[in-house]
Protein backbone atom coordinates (compact mmCIF):
# COMPACT_ATOMS: atom_id res chain seq x y z
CA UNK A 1 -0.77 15.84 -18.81
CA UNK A 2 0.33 13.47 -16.32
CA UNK A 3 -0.05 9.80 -17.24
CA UNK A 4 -0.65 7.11 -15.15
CA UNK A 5 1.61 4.42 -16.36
CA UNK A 6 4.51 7.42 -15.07
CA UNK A 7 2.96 7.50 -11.98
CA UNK A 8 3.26 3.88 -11.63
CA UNK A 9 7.29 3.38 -12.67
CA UNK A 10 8.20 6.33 -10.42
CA UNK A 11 7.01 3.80 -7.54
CA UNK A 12 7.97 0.22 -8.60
CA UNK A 13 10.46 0.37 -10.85
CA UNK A 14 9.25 -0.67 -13.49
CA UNK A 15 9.21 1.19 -17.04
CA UNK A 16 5.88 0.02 -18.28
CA UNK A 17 5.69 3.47 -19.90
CA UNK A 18 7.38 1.90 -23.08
CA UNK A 19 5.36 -1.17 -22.76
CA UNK A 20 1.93 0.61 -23.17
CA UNK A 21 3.57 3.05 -25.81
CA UNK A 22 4.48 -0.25 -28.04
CA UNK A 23 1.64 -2.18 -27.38
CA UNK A 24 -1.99 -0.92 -28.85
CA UNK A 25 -3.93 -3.38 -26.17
CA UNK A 26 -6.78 -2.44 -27.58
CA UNK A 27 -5.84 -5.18 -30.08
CA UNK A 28 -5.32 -7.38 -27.70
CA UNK A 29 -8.67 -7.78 -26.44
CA UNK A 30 -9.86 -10.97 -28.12
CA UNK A 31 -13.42 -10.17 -28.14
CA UNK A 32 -14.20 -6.32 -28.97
CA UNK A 33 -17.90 -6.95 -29.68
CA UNK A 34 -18.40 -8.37 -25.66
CA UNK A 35 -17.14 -5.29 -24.53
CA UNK A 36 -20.13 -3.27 -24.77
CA UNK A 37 -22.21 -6.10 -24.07
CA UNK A 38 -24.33 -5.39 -20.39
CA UNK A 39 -24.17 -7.90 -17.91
CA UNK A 40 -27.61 -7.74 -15.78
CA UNK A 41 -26.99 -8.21 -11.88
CA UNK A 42 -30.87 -8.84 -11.23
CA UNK A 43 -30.63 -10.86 -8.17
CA UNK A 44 -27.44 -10.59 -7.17
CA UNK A 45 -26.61 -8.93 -4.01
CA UNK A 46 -28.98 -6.68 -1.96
CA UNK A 47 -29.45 -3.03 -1.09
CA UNK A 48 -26.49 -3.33 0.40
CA UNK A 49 -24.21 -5.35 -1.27
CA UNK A 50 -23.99 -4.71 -5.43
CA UNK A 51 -21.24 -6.59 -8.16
CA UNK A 52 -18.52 -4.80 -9.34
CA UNK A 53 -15.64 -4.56 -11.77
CA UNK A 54 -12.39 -3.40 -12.01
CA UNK A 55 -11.52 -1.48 -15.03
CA UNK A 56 -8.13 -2.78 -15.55
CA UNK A 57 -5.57 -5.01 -14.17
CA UNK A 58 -1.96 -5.59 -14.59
CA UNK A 59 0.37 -8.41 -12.69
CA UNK A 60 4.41 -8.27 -13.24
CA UNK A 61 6.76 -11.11 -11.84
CA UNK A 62 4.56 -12.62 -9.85
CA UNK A 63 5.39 -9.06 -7.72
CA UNK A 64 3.46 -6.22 -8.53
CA UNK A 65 -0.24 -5.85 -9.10
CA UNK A 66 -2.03 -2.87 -10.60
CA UNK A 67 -5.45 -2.36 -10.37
CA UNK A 68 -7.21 0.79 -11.96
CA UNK A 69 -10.27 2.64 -11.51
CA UNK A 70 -10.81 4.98 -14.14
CA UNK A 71 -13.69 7.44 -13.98
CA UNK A 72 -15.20 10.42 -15.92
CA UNK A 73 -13.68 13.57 -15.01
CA UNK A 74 -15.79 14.70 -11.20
CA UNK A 75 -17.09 11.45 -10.34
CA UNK A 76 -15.73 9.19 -7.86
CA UNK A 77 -15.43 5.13 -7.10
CA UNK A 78 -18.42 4.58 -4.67
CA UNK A 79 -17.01 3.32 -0.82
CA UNK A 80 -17.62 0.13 -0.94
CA UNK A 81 -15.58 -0.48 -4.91
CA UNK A 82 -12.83 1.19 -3.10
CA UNK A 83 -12.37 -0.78 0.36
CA UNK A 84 -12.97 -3.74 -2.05
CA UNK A 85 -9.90 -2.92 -4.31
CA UNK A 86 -8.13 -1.37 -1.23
CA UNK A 87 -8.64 -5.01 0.69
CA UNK A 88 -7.64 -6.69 -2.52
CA UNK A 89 -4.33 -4.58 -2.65
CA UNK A 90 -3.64 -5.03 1.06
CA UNK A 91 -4.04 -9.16 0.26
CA UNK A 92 -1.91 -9.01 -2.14
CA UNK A 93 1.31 -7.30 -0.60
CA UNK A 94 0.80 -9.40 2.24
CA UNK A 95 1.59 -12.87 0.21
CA UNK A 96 3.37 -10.72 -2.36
CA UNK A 97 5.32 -7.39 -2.80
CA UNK A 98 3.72 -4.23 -4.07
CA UNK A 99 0.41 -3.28 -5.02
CA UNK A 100 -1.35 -0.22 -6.11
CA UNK A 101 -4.99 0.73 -6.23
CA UNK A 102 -4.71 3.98 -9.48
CA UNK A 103 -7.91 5.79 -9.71
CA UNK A 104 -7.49 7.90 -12.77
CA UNK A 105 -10.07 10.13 -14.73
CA UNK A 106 -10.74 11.24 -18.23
CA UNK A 107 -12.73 13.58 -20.27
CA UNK A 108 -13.67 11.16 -23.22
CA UNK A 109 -17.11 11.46 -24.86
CA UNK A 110 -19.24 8.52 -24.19
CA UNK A 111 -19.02 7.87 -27.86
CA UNK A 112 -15.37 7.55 -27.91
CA UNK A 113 -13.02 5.07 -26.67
CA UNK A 114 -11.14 5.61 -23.34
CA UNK A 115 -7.10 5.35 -23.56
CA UNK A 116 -5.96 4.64 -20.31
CA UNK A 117 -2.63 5.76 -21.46
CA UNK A 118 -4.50 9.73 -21.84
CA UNK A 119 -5.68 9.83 -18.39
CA UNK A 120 -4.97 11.75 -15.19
CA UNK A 121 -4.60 9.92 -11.88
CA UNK A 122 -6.32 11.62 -9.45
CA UNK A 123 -5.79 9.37 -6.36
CA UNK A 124 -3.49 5.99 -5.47
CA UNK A 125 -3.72 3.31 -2.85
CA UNK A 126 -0.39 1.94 -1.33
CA UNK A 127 0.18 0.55 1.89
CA UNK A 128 3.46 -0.26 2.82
């Protein structure tokens, strides 16, 4: 299986692989029991224009940003979450260095929790 994080090093540098493979972030997060917890966007936007998140995010050196998009296997960011993160990436390089938009996907049950670690990057966003 190809993993993300190896994706990533190949094009900044960077061996974050043994970061991740040290680290369990899951307890990092600082509140598990928000995690689940829905946040209601009644009134916010328009047909048009909905909130959005980004599943993950990762700054190094004040260099390289990371942002990932991580999917179940099939389905796909909608347009406008990826010009967002796409615009977002394209800010950043041009104050900073490198940034990459990773769109990965897994086959986890909804039951189970996602390692980002385990899943497959199916697309990345780099404009240099």
């Amino acid at each position: 299986m190809e993993h993300t994080l190896n994706y990533t090093t190949k094009n900044i540098g960077i061996n974050i692989t043994k970061l991740f493979s040290k680290t369990r972030l899951l307890e990092m997060i600082k509140h598990k029991n928000r995690i689940k917890q829905v946040i209601d966007f009644s009134g916010v936007g328009d047909s048009k224009i909905h909130p959005t998140d980004i599943d993950a995010v990762l700054e190094f050196d004040d260099k390289y940003l990371l942002l990932f998009e991580v999917k179940y296997k099939g389905l796909k960011a909608p347009l406008g979450q990826e010009i967002l993160f796409n615009r977002i990436a394209d800010c950043w390089q041009s104050v900073k260095e490198e940034a990459f938009v990773i769109y990965c996907e897994h086959e986890t049950k909804s039951s189970e929790i996602v390692n980002l670690y385990n899943t497959r990057v199916v697309s990345v966003y780099h404009k240099k």
